[in-house]
Every structure is written in C-alpha cells, then in structure tokens.
C-alpha atoms as a PDB file:
ATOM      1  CA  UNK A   1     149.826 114.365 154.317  1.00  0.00           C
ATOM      2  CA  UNK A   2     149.406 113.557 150.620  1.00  0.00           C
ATOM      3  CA  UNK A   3     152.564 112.069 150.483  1.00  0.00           C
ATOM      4  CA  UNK A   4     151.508 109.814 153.485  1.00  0.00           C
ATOM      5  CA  UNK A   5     148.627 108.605 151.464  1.00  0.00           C
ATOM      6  CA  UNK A   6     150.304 108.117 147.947  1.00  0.00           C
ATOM      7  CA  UNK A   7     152.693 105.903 150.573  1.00  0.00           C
ATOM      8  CA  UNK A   8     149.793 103.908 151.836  1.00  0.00           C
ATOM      9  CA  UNK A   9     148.254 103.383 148.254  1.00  0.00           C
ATOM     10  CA  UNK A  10     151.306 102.092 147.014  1.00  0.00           C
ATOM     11  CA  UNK A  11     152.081  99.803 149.806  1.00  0.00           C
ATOM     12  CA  UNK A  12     147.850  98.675 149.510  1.00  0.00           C
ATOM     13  CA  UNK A  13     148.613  98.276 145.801  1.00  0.00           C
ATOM     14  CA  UNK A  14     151.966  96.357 146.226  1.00  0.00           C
ATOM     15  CA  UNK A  15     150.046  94.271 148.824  1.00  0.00           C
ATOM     16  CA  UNK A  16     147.169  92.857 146.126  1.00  0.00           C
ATOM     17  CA  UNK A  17     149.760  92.615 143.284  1.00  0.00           C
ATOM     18  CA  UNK A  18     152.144  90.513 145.983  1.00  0.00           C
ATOM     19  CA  UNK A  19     148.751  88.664 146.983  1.00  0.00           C
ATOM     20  CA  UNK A  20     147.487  87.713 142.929  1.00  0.00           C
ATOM     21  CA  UNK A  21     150.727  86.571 142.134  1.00  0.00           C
ATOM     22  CA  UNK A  22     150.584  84.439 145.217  1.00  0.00           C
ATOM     23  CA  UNK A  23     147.492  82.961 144.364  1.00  0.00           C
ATOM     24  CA  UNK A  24     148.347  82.288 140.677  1.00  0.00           C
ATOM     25  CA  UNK A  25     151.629  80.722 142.276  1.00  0.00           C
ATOM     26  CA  UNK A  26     149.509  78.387 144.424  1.00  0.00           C
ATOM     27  CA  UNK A  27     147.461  77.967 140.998  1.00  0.00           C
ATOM     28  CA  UNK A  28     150.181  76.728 138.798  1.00  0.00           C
ATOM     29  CA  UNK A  29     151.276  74.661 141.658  1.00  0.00           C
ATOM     30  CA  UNK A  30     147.911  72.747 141.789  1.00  0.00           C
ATOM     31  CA  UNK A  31     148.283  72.091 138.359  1.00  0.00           C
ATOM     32  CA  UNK A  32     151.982  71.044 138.041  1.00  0.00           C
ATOM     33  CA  UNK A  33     152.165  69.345 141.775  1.00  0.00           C
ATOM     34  CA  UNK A  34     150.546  66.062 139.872  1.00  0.00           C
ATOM     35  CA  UNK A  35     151.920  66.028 136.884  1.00  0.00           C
ATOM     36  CA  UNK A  36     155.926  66.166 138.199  1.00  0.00           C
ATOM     37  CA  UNK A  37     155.028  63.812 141.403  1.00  0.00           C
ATOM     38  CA  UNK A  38     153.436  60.734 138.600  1.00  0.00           C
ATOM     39  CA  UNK A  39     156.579  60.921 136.427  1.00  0.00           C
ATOM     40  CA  UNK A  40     158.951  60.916 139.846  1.00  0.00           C
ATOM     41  CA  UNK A  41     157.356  58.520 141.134  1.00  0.00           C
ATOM     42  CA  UNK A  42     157.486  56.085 138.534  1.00  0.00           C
ATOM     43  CA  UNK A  43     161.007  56.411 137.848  1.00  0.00           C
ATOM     44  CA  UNK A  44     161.608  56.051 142.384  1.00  0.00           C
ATOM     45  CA  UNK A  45     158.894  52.907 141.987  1.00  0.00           C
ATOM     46  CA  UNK A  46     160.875  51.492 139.131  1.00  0.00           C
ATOM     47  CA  UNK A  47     164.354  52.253 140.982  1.00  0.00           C
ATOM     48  CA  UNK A  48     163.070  50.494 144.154  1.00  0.00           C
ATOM     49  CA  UNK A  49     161.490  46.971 142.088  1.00  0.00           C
ATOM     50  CA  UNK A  50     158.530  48.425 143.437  1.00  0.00           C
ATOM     51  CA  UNK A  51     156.921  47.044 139.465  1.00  0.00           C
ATOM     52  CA  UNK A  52     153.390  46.898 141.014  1.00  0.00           C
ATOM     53  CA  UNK A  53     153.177  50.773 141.705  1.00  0.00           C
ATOM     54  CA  UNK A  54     155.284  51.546 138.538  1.00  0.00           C
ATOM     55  CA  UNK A  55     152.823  50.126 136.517  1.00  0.00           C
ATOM     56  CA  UNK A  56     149.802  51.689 138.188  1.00  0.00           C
ATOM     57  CA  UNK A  57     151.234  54.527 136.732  1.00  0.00           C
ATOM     58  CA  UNK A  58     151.631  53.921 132.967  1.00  0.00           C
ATOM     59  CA  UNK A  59     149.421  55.455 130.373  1.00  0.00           C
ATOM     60  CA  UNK A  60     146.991  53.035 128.987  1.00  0.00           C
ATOM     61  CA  UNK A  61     148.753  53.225 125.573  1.00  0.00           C
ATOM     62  CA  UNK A  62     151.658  52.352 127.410  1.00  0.00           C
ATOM     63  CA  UNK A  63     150.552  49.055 128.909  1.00  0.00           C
ATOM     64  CA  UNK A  64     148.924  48.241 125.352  1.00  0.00           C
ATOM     65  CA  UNK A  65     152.045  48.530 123.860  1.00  0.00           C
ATOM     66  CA  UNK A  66     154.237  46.837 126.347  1.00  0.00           C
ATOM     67  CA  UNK A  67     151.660  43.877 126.221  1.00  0.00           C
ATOM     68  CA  UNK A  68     151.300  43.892 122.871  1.00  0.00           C
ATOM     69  CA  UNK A  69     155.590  43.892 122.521  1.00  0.00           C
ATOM     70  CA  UNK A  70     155.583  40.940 125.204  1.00  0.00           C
ATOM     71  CA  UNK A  71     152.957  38.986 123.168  1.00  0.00           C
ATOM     72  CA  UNK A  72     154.773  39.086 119.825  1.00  0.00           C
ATOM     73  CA  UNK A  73     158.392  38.558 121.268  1.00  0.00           C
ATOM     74  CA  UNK A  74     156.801  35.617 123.883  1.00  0.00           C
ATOM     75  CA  UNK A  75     154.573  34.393 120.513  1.00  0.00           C
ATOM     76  CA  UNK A  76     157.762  34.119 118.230  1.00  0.00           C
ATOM     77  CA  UNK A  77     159.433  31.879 120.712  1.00  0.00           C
ATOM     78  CA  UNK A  78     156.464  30.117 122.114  1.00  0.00           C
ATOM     79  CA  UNK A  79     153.706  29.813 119.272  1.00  0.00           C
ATOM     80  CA  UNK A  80     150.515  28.811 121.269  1.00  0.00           C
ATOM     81  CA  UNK A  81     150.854  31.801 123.508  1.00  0.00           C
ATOM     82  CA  UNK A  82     147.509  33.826 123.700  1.00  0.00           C
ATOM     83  CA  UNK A  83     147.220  37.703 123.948  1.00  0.00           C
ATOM     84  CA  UNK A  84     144.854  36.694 126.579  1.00  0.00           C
ATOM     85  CA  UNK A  85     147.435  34.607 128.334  1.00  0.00           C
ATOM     86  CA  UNK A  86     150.034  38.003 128.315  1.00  0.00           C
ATOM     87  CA  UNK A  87     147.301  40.325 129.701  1.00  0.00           C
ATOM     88  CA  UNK A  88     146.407  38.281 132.533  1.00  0.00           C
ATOM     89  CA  UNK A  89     150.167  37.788 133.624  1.00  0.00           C
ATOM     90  CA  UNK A  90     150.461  41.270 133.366  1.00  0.00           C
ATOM     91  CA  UNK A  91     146.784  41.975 135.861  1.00  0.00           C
ATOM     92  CA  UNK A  92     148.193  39.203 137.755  1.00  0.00           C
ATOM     93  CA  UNK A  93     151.872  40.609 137.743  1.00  0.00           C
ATOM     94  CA  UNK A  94     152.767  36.706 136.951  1.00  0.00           C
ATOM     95  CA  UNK A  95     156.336  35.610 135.786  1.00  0.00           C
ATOM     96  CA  UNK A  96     155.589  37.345 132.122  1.00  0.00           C
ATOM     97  CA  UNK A  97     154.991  40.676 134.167  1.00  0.00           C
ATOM     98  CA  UNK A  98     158.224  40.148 136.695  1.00  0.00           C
ATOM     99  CA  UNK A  99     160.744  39.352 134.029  1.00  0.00           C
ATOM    100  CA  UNK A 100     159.547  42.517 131.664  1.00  0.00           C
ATOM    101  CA  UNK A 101     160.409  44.585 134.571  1.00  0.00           C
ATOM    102  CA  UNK A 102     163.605  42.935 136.107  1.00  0.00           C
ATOM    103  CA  UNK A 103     165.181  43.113 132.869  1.00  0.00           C
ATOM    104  CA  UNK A 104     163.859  46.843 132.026  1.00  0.00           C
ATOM    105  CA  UNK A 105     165.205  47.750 135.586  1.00  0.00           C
ATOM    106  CA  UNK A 106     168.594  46.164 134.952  1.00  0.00           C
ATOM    107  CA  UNK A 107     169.042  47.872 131.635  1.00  0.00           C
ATOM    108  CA  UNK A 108     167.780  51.719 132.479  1.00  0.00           C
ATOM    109  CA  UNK A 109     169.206  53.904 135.963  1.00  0.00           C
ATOM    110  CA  UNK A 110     166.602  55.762 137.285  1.00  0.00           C
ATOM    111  CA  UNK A 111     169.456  57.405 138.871  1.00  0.00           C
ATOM    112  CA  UNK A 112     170.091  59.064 135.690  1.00  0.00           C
ATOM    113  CA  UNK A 113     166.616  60.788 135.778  1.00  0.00           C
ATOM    114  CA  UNK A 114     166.212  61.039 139.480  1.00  0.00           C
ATOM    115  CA  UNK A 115     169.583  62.473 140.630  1.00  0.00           C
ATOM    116  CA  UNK A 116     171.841  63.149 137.567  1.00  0.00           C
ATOM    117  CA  UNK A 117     168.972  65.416 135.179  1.00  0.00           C
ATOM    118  CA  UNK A 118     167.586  68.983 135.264  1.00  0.00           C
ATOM    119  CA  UNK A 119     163.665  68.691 134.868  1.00  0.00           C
ATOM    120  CA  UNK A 120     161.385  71.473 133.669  1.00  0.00           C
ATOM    121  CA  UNK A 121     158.057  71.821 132.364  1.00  0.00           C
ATOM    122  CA  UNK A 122     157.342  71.924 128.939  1.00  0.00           C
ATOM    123  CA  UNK A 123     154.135  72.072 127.478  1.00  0.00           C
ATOM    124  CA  UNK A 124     150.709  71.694 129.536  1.00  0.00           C
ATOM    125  CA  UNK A 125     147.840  71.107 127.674  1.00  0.00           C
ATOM    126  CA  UNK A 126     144.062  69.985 129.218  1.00  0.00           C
ATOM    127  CA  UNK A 127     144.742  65.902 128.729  1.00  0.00           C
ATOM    128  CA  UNK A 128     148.519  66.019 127.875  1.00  0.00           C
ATOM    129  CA  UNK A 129     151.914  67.685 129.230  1.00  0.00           C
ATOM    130  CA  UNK A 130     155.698  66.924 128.684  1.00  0.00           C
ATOM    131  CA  UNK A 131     158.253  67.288 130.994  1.00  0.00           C
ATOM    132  CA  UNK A 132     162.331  67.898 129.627  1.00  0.00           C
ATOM    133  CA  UNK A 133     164.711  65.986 131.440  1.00  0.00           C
ATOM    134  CA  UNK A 134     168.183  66.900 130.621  1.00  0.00           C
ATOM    135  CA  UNK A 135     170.833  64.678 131.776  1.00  0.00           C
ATOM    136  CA  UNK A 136     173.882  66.374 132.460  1.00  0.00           C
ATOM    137  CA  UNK A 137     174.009  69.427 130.160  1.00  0.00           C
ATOM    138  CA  UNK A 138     173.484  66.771 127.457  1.00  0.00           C
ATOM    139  CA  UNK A 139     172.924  68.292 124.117  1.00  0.00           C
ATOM    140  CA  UNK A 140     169.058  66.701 123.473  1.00  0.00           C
ATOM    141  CA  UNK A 141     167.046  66.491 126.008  1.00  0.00           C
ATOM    142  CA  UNK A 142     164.084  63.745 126.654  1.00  0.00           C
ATOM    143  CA  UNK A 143     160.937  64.941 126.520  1.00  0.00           C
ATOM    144  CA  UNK A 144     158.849  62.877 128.647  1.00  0.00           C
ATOM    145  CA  UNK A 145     155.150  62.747 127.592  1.00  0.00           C
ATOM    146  CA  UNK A 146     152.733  62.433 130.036  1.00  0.00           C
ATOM    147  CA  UNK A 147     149.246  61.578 129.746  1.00  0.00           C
ATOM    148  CA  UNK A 148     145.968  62.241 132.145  1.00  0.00           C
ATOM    149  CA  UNK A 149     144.057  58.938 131.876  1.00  0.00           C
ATOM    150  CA  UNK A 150     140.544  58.826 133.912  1.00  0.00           C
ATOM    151  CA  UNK A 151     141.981  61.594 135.739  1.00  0.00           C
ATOM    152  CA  UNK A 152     144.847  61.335 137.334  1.00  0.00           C
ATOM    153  CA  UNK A 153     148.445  61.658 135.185  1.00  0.00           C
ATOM    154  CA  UNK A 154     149.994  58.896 133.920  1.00  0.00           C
ATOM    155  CA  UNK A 155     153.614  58.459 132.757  1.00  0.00           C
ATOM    156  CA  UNK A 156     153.728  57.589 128.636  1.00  0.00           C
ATOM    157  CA  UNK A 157     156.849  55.673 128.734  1.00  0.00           C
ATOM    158  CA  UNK A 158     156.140  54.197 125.608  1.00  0.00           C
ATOM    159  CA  UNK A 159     154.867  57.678 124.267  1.00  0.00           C
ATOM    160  CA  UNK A 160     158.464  58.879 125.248  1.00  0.00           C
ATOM    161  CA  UNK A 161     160.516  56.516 124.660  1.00  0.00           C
ATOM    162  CA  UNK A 162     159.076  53.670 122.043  1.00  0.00           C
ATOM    163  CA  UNK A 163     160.275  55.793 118.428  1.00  0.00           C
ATOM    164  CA  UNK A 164     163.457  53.448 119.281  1.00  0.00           C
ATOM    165  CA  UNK A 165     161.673  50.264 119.458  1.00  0.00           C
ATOM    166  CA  UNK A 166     162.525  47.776 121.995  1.00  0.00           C
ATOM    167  CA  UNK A 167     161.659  44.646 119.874  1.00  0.00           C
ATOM    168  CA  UNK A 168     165.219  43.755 119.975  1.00  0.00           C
ATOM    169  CA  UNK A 169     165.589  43.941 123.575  1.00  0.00           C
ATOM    170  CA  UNK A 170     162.505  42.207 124.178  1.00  0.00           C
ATOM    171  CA  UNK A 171     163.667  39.328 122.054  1.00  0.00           C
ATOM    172  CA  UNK A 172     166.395  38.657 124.444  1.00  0.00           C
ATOM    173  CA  UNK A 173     164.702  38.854 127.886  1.00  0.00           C
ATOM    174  CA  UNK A 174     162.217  36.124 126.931  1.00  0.00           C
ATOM    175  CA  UNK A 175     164.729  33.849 125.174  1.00  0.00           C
END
C-alpha cells in the first residue's frame, strides 16, 4: 500500500512539474510569438513589394534614418529639395518612397533570411530584443535588432544593418 501511494505522489508531482513547465512554455511563447512574427514579416512584406506593410513595420529610428539618407542623397542631386518634401513622399508612399524600396528589394533576397538562415533568439530585454540569423553555417551571424515602439515590435533595419552605410547605394538609386 505505501508503495501504491509513493506511486501516486510521484505521478501527482510529475503531473504539476509537467503542468509549470507548460505554462512557462505558453509564457515564453507570448513573449517571443511577436517579436519573431514582426521581423518575418517584414522580410515576407519586403519579398512580396508589399513596401506599404514593410514599412509599417520599421522602428521609428529606422524611418528617420532612411528619410534622413533619402533627403541628403535626393538634396545633393536636386538642391531645393525639402526634408519636408521627403517625409511626405514617404507618408504618402509617393515616387521618393517607391523607388527607395524597388531598388532595396532588387539589391537584398529575403530568400536568404526567409528560407536559406537558422534564426534564434538572442537577447530579450523590456523595450529591445535581437534575433541571430545565420545564413548557411556562415561564420558571423546578423544580429537583427528589434525594437518595441508604442507597443508593438518593430524591425530596426537600420539598427541592424546601417554600421555599413548605404550612402553609396543611395547615391545611385536617385541618380
């Protein structure tokens, strides 16, 4: 009989370890679910021209920079230009806006993110969390920073990926 009872405590104490794990499983997925579906997203939005969405889901740094880039490559070429002027193309997703993102989907595969990398989550923090993309067993990985902007995450591609400035690039889409 004892035995029959240290059988039933286990299995009562298995059960409620099983069941906490469970629930901090469903935890961590609340908190990761958003973070991984922002940063897939963009990178299926920007695969599929879909530039509209793509941008809805940039960090606000991220569209500051981009429009800031945009104004001083579109300023060197065509003087009178206004920030003003690049910041309404870009809320009205005008010719400035459409050109930016034809020529940023022609030279980067999302392919190379979405099907060809490992992703994993690095470091989670209350405002802030990175995701490591590794293409192919490559020897550095990207770490993608991701930002939570009036709360919902946002993608910092120019967080991630800026440290390489695109001035150059830039130069020669609006030439």
């Amino acid at each position: 009989m004892n035995r029959y009872l240290s059988l039933i405590l286990i299995f009562m104490v298995s059960y409620l370890a099983l069941e906490n794990n469970s629930a901090a499983h469903d935890d961590e997925y609340r908190a990761l679910a958003p973070i991984l579906s922002s940063a897939e997203n963009f990178f299926i939005y920007l695969k599929n021209s879909d530039y509209d969405a793509a941008w809805d889901l940039l960090s606000e740094k991220s569209h500051k920079t981009i429009i800031s880039d945009v104004y001083e490559v579109t300023s060197k070429i065509n003087g009178d230009i206004r920030r003003e002027d690049v910041i309404k193309d870009f809320d009205s997703r005008g010719r400035m806006f459409t050109t930016y993102w034809n020529s940023f989907h022609r030279s980067f595969d999302a392919d190379m993110i979405l099907e060809h990398s490992e992703w994993e989550m690095g470091v989670i923090r209350k405002d802030e969390a990175e995701i490591i993309i590794t293409y192919n067993n490559a020897e550095a990985p990207t770490i993608l920073k991701m930002r939570k902007d009036q709360d919902s995450w946002k993608v910092g591609l120019a967080e991630t990926f800026w440290q390489r400035k695109a001035m150059p690039l830039l130069h020669l889409i609006f030439q």
